[in-house]
Protein backbone atom coordinates (compact mmCIF):
# COMPACT_ATOMS: atom_id res chain seq x y z
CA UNK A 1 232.90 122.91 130.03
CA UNK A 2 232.41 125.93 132.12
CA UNK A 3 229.43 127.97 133.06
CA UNK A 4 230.66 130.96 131.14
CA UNK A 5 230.88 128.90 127.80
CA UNK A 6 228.10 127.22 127.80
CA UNK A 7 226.01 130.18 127.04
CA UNK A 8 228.13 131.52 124.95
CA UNK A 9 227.88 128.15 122.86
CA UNK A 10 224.36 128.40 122.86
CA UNK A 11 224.68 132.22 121.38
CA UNK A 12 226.70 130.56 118.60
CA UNK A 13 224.61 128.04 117.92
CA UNK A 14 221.45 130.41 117.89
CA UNK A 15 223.16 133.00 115.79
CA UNK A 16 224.25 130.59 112.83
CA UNK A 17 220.92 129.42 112.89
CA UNK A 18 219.50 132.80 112.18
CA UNK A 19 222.23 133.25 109.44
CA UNK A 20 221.03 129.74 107.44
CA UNK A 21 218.90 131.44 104.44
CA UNK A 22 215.26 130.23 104.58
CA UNK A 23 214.12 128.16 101.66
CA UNK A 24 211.35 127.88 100.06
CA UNK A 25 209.99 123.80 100.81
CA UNK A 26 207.22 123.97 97.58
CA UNK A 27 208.06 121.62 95.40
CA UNK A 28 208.17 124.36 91.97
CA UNK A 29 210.50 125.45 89.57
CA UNK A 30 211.01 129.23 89.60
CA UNK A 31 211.75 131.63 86.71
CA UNK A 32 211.57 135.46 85.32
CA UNK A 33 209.77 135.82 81.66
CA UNK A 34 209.49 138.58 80.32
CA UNK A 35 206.03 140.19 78.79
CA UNK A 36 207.36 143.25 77.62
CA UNK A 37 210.39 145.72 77.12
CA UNK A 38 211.17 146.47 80.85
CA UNK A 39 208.79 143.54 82.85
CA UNK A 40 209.06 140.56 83.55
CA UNK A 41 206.55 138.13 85.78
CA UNK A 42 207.58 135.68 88.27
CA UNK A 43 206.48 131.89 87.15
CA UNK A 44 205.98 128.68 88.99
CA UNK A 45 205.89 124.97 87.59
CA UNK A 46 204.79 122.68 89.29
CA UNK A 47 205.32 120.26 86.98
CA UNK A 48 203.12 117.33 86.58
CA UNK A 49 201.53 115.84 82.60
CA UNK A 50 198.84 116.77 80.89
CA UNK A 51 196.75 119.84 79.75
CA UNK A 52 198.49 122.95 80.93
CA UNK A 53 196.94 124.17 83.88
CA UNK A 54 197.68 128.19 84.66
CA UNK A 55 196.45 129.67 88.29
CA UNK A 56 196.02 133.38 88.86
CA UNK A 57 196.31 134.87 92.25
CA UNK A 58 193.86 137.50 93.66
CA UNK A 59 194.55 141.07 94.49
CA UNK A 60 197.66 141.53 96.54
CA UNK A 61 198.98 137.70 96.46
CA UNK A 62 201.91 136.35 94.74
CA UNK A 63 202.27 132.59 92.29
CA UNK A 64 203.26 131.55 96.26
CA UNK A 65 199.50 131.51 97.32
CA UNK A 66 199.04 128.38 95.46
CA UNK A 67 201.81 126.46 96.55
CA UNK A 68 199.82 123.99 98.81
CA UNK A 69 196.83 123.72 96.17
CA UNK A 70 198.68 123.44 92.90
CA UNK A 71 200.54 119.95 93.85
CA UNK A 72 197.16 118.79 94.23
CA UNK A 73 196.25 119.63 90.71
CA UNK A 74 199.48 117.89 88.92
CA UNK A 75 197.96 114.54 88.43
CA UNK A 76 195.67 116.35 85.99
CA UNK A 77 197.90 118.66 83.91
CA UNK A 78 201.01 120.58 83.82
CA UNK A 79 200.30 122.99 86.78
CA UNK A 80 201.58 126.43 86.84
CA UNK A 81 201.19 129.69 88.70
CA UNK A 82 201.85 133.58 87.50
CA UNK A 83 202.86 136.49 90.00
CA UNK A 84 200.95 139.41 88.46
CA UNK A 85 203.14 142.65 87.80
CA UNK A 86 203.44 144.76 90.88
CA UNK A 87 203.30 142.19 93.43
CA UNK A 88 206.52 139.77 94.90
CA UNK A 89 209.39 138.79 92.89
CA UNK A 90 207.74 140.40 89.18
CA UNK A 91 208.44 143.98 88.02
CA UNK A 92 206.71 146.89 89.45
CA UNK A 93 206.19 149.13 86.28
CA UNK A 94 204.62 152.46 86.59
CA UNK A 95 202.05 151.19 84.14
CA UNK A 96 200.19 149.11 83.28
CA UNK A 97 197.92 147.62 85.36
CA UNK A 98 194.70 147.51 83.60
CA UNK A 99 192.87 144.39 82.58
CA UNK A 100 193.51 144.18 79.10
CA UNK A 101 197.39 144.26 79.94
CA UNK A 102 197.28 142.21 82.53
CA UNK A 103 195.54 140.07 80.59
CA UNK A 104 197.89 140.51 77.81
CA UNK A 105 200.68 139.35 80.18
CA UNK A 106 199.17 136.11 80.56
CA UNK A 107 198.65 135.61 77.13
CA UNK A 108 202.82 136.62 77.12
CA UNK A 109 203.46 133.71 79.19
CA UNK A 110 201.42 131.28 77.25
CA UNK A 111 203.76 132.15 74.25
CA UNK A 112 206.79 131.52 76.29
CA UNK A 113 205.81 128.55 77.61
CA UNK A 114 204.61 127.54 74.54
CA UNK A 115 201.42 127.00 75.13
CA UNK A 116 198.50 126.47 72.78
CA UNK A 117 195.68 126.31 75.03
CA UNK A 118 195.41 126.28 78.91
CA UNK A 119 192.23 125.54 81.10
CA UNK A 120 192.90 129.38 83.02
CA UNK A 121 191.92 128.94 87.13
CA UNK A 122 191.82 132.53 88.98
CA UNK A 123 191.29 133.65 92.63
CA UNK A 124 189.21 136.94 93.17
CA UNK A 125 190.62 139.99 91.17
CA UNK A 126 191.93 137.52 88.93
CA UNK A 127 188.38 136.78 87.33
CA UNK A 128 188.51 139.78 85.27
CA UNK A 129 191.86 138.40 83.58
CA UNK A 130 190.07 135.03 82.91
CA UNK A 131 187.37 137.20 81.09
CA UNK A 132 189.70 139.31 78.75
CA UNK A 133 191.86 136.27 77.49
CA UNK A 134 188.02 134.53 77.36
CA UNK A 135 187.27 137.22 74.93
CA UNK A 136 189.73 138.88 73.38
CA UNK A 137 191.39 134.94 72.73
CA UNK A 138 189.01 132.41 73.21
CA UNK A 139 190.88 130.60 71.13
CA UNK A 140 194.02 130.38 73.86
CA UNK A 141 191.57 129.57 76.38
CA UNK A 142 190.49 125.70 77.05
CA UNK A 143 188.24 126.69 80.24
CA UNK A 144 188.02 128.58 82.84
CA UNK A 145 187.71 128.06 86.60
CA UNK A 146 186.58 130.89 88.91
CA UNK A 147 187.38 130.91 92.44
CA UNK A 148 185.63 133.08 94.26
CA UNK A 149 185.71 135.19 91.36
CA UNK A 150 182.50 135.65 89.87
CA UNK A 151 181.84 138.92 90.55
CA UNK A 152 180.76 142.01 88.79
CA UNK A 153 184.40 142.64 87.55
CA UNK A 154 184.55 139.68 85.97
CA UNK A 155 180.20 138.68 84.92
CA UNK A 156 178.33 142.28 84.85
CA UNK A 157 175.44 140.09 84.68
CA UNK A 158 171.66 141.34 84.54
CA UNK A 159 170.01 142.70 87.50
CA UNK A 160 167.60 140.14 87.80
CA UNK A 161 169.87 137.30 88.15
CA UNK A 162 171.78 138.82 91.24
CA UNK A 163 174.08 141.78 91.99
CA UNK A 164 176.99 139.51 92.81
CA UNK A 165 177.22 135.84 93.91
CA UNK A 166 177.18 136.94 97.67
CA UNK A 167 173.10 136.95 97.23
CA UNK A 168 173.33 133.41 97.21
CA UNK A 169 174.82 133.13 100.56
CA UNK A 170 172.39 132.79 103.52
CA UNK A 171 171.19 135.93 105.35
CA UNK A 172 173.29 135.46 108.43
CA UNK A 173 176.27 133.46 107.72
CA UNK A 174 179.13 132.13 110.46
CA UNK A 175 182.44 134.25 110.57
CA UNK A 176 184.97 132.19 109.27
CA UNK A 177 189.03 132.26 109.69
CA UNK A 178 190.87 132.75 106.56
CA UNK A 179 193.13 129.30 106.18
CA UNK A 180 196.85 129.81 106.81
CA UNK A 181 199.06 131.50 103.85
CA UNK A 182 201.57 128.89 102.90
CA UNK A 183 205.04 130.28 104.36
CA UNK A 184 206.30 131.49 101.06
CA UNK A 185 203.30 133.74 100.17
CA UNK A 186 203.97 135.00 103.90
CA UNK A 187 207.38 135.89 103.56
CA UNK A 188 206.77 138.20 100.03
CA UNK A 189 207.84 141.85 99.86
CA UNK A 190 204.31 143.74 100.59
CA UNK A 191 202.61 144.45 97.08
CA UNK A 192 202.29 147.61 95.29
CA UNK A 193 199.85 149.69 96.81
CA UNK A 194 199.17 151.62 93.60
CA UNK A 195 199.13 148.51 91.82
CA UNK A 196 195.99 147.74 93.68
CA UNK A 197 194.45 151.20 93.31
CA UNK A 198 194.41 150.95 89.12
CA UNK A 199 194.05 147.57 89.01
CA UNK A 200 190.71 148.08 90.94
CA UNK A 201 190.14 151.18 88.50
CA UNK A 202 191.18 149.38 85.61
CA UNK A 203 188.70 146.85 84.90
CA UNK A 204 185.76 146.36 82.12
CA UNK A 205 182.41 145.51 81.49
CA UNK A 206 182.02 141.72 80.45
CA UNK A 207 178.44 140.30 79.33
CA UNK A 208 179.89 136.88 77.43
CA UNK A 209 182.03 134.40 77.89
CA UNK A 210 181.89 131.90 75.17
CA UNK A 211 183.52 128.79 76.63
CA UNK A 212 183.05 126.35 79.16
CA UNK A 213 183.11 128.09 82.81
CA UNK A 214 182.81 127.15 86.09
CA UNK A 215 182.42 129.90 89.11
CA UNK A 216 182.89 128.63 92.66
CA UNK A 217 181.85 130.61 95.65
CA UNK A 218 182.74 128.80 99.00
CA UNK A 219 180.86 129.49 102.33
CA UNK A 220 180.88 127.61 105.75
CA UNK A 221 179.40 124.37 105.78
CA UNK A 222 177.62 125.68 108.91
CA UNK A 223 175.65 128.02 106.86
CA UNK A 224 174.46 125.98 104.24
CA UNK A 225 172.92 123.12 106.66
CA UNK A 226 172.50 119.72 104.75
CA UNK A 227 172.68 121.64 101.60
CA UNK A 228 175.68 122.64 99.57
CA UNK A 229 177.63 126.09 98.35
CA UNK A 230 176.46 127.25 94.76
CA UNK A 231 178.61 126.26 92.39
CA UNK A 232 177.59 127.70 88.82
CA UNK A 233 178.20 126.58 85.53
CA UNK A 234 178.52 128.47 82.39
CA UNK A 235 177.48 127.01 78.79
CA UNK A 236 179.51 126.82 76.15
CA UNK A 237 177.85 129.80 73.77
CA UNK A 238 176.50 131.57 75.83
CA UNK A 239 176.82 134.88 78.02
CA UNK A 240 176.88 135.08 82.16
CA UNK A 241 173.64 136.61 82.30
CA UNK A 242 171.57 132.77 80.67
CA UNK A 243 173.22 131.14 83.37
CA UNK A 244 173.98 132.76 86.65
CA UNK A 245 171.94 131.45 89.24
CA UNK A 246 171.05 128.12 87.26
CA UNK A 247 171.85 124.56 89.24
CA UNK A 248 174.65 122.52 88.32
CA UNK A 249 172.13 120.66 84.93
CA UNK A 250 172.37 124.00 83.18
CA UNK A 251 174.51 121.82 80.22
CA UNK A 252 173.95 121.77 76.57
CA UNK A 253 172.55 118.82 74.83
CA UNK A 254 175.96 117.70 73.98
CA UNK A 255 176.33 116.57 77.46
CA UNK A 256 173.35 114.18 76.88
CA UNK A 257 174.38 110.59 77.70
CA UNK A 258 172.90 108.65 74.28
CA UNK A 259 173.87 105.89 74.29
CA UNK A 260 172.89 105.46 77.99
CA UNK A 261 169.39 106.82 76.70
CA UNK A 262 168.97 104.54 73.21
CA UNK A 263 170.09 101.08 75.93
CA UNK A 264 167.88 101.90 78.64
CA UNK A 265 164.96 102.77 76.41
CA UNK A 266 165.56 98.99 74.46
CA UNK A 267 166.34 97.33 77.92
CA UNK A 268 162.59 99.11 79.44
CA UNK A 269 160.86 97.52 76.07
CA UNK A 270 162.39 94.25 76.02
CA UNK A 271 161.76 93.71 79.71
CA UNK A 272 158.27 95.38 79.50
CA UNK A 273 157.04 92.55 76.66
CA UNK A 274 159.23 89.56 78.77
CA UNK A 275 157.09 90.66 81.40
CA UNK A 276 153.60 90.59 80.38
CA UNK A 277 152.69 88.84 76.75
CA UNK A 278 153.95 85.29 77.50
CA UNK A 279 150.94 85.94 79.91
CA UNK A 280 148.78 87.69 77.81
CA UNK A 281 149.24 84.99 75.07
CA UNK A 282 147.24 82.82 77.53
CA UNK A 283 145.04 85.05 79.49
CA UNK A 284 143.99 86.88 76.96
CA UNK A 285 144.01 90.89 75.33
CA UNK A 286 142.56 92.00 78.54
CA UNK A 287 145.43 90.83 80.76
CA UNK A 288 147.73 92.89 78.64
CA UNK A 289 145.10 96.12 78.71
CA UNK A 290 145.13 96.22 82.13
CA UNK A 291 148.94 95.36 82.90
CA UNK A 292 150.54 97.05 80.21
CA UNK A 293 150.20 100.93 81.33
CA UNK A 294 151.55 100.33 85.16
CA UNK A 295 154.29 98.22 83.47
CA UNK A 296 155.26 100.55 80.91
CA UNK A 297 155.15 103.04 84.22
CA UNK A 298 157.83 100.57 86.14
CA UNK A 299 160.11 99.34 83.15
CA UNK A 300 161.00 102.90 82.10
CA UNK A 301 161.34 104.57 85.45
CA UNK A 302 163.76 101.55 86.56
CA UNK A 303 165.77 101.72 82.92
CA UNK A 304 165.87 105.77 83.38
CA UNK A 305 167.32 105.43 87.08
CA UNK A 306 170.11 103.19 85.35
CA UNK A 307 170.48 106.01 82.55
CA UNK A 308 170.37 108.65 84.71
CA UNK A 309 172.15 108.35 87.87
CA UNK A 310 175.73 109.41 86.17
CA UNK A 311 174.74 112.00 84.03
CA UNK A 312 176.15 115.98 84.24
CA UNK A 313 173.10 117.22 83.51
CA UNK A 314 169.22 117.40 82.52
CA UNK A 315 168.70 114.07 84.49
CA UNK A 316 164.76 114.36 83.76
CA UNK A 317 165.21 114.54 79.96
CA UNK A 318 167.23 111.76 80.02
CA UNK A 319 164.61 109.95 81.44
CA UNK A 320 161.84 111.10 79.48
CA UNK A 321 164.01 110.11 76.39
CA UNK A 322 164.59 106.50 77.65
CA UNK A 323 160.36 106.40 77.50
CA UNK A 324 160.17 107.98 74.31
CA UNK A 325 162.82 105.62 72.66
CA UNK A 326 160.65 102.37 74.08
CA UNK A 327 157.43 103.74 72.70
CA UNK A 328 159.05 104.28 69.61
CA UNK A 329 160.82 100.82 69.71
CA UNK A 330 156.84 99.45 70.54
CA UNK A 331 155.72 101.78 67.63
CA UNK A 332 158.47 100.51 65.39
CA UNK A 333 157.81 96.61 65.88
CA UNK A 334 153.72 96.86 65.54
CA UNK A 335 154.43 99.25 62.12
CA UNK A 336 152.26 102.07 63.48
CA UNK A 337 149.29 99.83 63.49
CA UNK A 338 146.22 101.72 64.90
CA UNK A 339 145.97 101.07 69.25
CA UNK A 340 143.54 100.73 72.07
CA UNK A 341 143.14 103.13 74.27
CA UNK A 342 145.12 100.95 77.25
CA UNK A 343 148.46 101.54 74.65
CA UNK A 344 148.40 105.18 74.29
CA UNK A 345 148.05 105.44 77.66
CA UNK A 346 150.71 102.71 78.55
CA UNK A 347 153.06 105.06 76.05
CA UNK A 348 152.07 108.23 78.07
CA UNK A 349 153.35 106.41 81.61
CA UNK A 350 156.74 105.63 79.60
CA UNK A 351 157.36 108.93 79.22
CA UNK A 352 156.14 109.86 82.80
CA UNK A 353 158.14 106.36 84.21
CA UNK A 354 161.12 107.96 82.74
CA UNK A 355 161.02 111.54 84.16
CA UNK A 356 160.31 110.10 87.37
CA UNK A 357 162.73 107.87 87.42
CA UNK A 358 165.40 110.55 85.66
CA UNK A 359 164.26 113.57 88.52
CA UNK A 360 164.95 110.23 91.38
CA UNK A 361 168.98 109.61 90.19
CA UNK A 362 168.95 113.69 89.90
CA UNK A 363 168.12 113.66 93.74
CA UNK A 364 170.40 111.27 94.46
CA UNK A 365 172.69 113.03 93.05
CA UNK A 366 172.23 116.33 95.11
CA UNK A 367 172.26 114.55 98.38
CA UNK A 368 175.35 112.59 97.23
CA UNK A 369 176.93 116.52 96.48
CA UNK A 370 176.02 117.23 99.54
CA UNK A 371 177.19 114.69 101.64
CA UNK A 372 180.90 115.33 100.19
């Protein structure tokens, strides 16, 4: 081969690789639906079984943005992503672009998907959409996940509970670099610019959200120490403004573990009288005055570390309850029989046994959270 082809080979070679079309590695399926007469909304599935899963992009991303998180998400639902109007492959209408018909589009592409009820996951911007289909069809809506999207556009929540998530942060936090844009999301046609103006103009004023919600808000490690980010849950029933700012036990009593409660409650009793009246029998009614509070104390806060330590929520209730079910189991057995004063005060460490022991498996919980 001569000098003078060589580079002209390598030309060649460099030019049809240039000319191969780029494609897209995501593992998704890709289509056009349409919400309305003249619009139609770029959709990803990426597949997997379940629950339908829907994520929302924030202001100025595509359906794309998601293409390295939603494969993570398929082994718990049917996963899919929606390209708001305006922005990559969906229409760019004139109109159009406030919440309640962007919100509306969603609700478009639940139909055509055919959809009954989705748990709804948005980035940013996005948390306003959550919070129209929240209220305007709760009944469409199985939960809702907010990513860094618990703002004032989507929670106009009371003054005294914070003017926006950010409060939480810590006075002086690290800069951080944003993480990489997955190449798709990189290679999209720049979003609507007015798009952005009225979707920023078009928003409303929500107060409640009747469903179950969860609102994330992710810092730097570095700046939260050996603690951890907030993470805030909303109850079922009730609106933003009960709950912002609560810990993670903010749950309603329908989260209450019972029969964890009603066991370790029988288990504290039975061990409690194992432990002491064989002994009693033969040493006597003082033996079992003087060893039946600090065992009481021990049986229940054991039994409500075993009751506690998995629970979602209220960890010292749960443990209180465990003491109040082996008093009552006590009080149940003796018929209600008039007591010394060594009882009532052996019933009074149950209950205080139990909280301890419930407010212990709550702590080990936090520092478990926090070593994640």
């Amino acid at each position: 081969m001569s000098v003078l082809t060589l580079p002209r080979l390598i030309l060649a070679v460099s030019a049809l690789l240039q000319a191969t079309p780029w494609v897209d590695p995501a593992s998704h399926y890709v289509r056009l639906m349409t919400v309305e007469p003249g619009a139609q909304l770029e959709v990803l599935d990426f597949g997997g079984t379940g629950r339908p899963i829907v994520l929302l992009a924030g202001l100025g991303n595509t359906a794309h943005v998601f293409d390295e998180f939603a494969p993570k998400l398929t082994s718990l639902g049917h996963v899919y992503a929606i390209t708001r109007r305006g922005y990559g492959a969906s229409s760019r209408p004139e109109s159009g672009y406030d919440v309640s018909r962007l919100g509306e589009d969603v609700l478009s592409v639940l139909d055509g998907l055919h959809i009954e009820k989705a748990i709804l996951i948005g980035h940013s911007i996005a948390g306003q959409e959550l919070s129209y289909l929240a209220s305007a069809h709760r009944d469409r809506v199985a939960a809702l996940i907010y990513l860094e999207a618990a703002y004032r556009y989507a929670y106009d929540v009371p003054v005294d509970v914070g003017k926006d998530v950010w409060t939480l942060a810590p006075a002086t936090m690290p800069a951080s670099a944003p993480p990489p844009l997955p190449d798709a999301e990189r290679r999209q046609p720049p979003g609507s610019s007015m798009a952005d103006r009225a979707i920023l103009a078009g928003g409303r004023r929500f107060t409640k959200i009747d469903l179950p919600t969860l609102g994330c808000c992710f810092f730097a490690r570095s700046a939260w120490g050996t603690g951890s980010p907030p993470c805030l849950r909303v109850n079922s029933s009730t609106s933003p403004g009960e709950n912002a700012g609560r810990p993670r036990s903010s749950e309603g009593l329908m989260k209450m573990r019972w029969r964890r409660i009603l066991v370790g409650g029988l288990l504290a009793e039975v061990a409690l009288i194992l432990a002491i009246v064989p002994a009693g029998l033969r040493l006597g009614e003082t033996f079992l005055h003087y060893t039946a509070p600090p065992g009481s104390f021990i049986t229940c806060f054991v039994a409500a570390l075993w009751a506690a330590r998995r629970t979602e929520s209220r960890p010292v209730l749960h443990g209180m309850l465990v003491g109040a079910v082996a008093a009552l189991i006590y009080v149940a057995l003796t018929r209600a029989q008039p007591e010394p004063a060594a009882y009532i005060l052996a019933h009074i460490l149950k209950l205080a046994g139990g909280a301890y022991g419930g407010w212990v498996a709550g702590r080990r919980q936090e520092a478990n959270a926090a070593a994640v």
